[in-house]
Protein backbone atom coordinates (compact mmCIF):
# COMPACT_ATOMS: atom_id res chain seq x y z
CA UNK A 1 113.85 92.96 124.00
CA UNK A 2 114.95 92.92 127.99
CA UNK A 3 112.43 92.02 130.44
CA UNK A 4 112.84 92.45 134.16
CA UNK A 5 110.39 90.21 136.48
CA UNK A 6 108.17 89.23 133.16
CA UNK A 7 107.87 93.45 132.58
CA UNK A 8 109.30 95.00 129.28
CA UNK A 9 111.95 97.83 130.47
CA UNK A 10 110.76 101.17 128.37
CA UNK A 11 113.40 101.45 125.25
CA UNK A 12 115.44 104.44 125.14
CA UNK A 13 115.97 104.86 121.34
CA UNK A 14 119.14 107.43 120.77
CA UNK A 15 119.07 108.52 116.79
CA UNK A 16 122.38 110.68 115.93
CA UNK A 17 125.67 110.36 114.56
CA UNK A 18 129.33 109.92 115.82
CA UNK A 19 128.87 112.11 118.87
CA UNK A 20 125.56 109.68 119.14
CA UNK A 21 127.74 106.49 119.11
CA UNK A 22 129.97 107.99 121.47
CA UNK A 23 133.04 105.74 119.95
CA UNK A 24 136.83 105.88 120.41
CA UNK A 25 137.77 109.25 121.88
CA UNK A 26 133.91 110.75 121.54
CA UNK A 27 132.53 110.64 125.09
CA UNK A 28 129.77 107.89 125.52
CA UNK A 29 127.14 110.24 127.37
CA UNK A 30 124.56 106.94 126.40
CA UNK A 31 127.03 104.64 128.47
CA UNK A 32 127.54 107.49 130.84
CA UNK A 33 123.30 107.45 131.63
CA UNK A 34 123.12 103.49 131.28
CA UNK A 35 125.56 103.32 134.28
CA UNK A 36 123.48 105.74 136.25
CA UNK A 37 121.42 104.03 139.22
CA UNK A 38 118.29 105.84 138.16
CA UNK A 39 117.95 104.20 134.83
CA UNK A 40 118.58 100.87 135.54
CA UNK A 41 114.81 100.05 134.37
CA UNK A 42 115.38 101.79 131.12
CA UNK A 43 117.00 99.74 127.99
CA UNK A 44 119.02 102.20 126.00
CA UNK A 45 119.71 101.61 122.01
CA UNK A 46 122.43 103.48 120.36
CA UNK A 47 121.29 104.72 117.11
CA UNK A 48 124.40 106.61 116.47
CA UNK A 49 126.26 106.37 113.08
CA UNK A 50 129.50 108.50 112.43
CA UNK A 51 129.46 110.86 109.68
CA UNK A 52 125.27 110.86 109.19
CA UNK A 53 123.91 113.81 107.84
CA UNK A 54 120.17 114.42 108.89
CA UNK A 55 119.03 112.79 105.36
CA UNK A 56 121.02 109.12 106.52
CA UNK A 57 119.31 109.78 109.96
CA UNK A 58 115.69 109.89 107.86
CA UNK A 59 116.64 106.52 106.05
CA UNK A 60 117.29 104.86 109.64
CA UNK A 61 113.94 106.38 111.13
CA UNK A 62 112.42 102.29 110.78
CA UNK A 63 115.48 101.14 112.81
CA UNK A 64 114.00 103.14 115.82
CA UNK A 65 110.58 102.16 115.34
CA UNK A 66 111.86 98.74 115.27
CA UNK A 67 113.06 99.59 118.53
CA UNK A 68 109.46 99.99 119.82
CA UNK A 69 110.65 102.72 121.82
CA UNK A 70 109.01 104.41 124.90
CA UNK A 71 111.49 107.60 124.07
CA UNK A 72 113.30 109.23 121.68
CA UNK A 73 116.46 111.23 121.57
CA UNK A 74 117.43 112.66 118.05
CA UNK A 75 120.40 114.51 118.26
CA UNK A 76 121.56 114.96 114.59
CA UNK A 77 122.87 118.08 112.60
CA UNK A 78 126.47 118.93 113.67
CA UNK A 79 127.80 116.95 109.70
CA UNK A 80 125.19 119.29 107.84
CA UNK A 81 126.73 122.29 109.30
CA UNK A 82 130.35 120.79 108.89
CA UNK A 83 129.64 119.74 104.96
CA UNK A 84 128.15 123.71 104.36
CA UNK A 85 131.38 125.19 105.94
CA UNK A 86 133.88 122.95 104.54
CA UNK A 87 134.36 121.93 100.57
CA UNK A 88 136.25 118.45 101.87
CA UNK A 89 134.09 117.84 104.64
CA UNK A 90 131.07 117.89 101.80
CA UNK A 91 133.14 115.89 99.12
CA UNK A 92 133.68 113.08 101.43
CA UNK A 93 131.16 113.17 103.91
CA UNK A 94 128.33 114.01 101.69
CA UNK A 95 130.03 112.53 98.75
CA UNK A 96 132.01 109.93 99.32
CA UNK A 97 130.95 108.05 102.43
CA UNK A 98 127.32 108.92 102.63
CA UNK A 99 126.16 109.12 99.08
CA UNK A 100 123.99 112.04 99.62
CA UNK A 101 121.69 113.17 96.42
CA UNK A 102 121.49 116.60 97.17
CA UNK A 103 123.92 119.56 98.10
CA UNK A 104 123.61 119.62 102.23
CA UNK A 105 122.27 123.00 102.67
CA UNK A 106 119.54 124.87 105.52
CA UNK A 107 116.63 124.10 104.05
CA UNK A 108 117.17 120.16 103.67
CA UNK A 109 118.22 119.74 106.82
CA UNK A 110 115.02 121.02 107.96
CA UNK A 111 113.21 119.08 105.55
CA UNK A 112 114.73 115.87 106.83
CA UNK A 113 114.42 116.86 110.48
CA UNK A 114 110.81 117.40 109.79
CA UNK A 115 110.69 114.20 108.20
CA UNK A 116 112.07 112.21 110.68
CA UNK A 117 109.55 113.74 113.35
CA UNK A 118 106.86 113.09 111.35
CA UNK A 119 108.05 108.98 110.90
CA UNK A 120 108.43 108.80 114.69
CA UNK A 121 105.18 110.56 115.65
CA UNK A 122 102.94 108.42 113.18
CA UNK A 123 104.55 105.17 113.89
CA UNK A 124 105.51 105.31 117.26
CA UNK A 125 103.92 106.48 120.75
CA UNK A 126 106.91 107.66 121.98
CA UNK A 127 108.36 110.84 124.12
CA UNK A 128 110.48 112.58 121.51
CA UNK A 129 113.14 115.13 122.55
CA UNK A 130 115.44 116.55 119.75
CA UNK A 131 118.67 118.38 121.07
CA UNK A 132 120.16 121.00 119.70
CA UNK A 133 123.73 121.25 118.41
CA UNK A 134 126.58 121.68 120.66
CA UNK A 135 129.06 124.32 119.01
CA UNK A 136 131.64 123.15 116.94
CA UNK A 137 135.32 124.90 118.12
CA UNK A 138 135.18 127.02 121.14
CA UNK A 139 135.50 130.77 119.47
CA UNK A 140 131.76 131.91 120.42
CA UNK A 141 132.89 135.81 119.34
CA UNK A 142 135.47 134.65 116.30
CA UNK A 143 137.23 136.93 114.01
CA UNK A 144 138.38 134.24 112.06
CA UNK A 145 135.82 133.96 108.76
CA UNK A 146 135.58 130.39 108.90
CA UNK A 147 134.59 129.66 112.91
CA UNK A 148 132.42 132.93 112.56
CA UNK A 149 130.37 131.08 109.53
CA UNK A 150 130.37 127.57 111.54
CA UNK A 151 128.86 129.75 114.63
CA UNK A 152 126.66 130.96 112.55
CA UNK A 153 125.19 128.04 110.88
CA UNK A 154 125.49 125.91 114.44
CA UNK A 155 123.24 128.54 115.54
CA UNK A 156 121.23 128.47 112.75
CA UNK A 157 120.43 124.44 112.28
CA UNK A 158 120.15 124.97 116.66
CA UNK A 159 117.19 127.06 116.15
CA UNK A 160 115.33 124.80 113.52
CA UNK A 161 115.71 122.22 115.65
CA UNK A 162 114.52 124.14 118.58
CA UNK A 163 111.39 125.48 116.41
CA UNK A 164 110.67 122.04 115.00
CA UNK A 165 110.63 120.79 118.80
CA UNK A 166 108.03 123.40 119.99
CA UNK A 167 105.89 123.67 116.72
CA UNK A 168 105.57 119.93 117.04
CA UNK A 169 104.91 119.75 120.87
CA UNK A 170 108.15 117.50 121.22
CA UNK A 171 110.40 118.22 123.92
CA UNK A 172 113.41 119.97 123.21
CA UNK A 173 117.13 119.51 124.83
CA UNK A 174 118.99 122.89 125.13
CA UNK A 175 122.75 121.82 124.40
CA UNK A 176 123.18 124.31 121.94
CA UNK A 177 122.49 127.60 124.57
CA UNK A 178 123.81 124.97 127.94
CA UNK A 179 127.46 124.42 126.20
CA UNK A 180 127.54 127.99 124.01
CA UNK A 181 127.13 129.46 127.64
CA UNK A 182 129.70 127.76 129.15
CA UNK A 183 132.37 128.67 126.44
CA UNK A 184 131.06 132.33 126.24
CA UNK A 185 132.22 132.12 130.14
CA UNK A 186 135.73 130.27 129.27
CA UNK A 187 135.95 131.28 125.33
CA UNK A 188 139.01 128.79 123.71
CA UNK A 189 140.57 128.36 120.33
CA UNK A 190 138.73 128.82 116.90
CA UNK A 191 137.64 125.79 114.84
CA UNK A 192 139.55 126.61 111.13
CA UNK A 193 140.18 123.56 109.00
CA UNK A 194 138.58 120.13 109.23
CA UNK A 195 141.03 117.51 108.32
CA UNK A 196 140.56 113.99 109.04
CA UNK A 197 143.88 112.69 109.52
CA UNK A 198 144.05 114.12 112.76
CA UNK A 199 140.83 112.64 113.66
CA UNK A 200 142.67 109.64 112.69
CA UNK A 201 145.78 110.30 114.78
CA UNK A 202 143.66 110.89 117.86
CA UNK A 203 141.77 107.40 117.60
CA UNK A 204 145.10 105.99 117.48
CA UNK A 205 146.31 107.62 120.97
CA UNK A 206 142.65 106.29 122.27
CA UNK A 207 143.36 102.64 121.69
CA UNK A 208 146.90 102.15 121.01
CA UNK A 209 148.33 104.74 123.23
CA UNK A 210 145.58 103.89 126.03
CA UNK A 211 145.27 107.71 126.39
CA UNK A 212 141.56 109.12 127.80
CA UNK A 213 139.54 111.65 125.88
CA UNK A 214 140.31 113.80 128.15
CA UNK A 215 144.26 113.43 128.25
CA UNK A 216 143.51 113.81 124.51
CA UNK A 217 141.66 116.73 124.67
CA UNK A 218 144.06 118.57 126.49
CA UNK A 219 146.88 117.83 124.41
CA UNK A 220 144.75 118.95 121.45
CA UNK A 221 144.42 122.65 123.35
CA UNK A 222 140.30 121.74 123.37
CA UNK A 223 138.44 122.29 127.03
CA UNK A 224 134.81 120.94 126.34
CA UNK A 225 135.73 119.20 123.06
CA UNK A 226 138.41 116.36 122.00
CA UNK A 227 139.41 117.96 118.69
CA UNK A 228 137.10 120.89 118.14
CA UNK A 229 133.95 118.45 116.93
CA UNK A 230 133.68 115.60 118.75
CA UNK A 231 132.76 115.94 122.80
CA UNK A 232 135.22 115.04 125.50
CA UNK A 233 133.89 113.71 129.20
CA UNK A 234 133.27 117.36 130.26
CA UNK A 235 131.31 118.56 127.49
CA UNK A 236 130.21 115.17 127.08
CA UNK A 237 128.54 115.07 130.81
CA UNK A 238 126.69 118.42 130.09
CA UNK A 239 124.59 116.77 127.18
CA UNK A 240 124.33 113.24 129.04
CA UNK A 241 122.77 115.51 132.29
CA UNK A 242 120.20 117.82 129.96
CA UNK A 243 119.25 114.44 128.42
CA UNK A 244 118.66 112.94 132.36
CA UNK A 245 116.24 115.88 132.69
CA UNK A 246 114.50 114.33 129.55
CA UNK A 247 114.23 110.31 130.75
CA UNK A 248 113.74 112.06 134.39
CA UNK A 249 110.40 113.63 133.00
């Protein structure tokens, strides 16, 4: 662990998944805060894994207590809505790749979020902040069935995590209303299909093609968002500046 003049720096411990790890074309709001003047005495560990469901964030709870961390930041969720919404989204998220033993659904999710609060509270002595979900596609008022039923289960997971936060005394991180608010005020394109290839397509213009998450974002129609999902540098700043308000407090 760092030490600056003989003193450890307070760990902050970031628990999440790709939007977490902030990798490729998702903004980095955790490199965006580590270059920030004011938290130069802070040490900042990425927790982020892509495509963790709240359950795979529960089995990496001892990772951040490893971390000995002076605060927490679980930001996790966004996968469980995307694997209730979406049969191939579930079949190779929660299937495939993850090896979950359940059926994602509302009620595990909350389960597992209440699990992993429970592991941090009884083995650390951290500050723990869980943040809401930022909305997947940028429809807030969709006619379309399938961005109506992401809204509504965004919105749903949003307010367990905001109940979980306040029943458990933890501070809570308002992405969910900060970022809904802003698209309500600049409403874009509906979220329809999740396919990965061009999730695929887009990493290559990131590295090969040298092309910004921004640059990518645009050409993807997307204002706050790089392909509907994933966070571009201005939705990305939004979450990195509620979470300042967190390491600021």
């Amino acid at each position: 662990m760092s030490e600056i003049a003989g003193d450890r720096r307070p760990v902050v411990a970031c628990l999440g998944s790709s939007s977490t790890a902030g990798q490729g074309q998702a903004f980095g709001w955790i490199d965006e805060l580590e270059r920030r003047p004011q938290n130069r005495h802070f040490e900042f560990r990425n927790l982020g894994v892509g495509g963790d469901l709240a359950y795979n964030a529960l089995q990496r709870v001892p990772a951040v207590i490893a971390c000995h961390p002076d605060k927490v930041v679980v930001l996790i969720g966004a996968n469980d809505a995307l694997t209730m919404v979406f049969a191939n989204a579930r079949r190779v998220l929660a299937g495939w790749m993850k090896h979950l033993p359940r059926e994602p659904s509302v009620e595990w999710f909350r389960e597992n979020l209440e699990a992993i609060v429970d592991g941090l509270k009884r083995e650390t002595t951290a500050q723990i902040a869980l943040a809401s979900l930022g909305p997947i596609g940028e429809d807030p008022d969709s006619s379309n069935p399938v961005q109506r039923t992401l809204n509504e289960r965004i919105a749903e997971l949003s307010g367990i995590i905001k109940l979980t936060a306040t029943s458990n005394q933890l501070a809570y991180i308002p992405f969910f209303e900060t970022l809904r608010d802003r698209i309500v005020a600049s409403p874009g394109k509906a979220f329809t299909e999740f396919r990965f290839l061009p999730i695929y397509l887009d990493t290559l213009r990131f590295y090969v093609l040298r092309r910004s998450s921004d640059e990518i974002a645009e050409s993807n129609g997307w204002r706050f968002h790089v392909d509907g999902v994933h966070l571009n540098r201005r939705g990305g700043m939004i979450l990195a500046n509620l979470v300042q308000e967190f390491l600021d407090s």
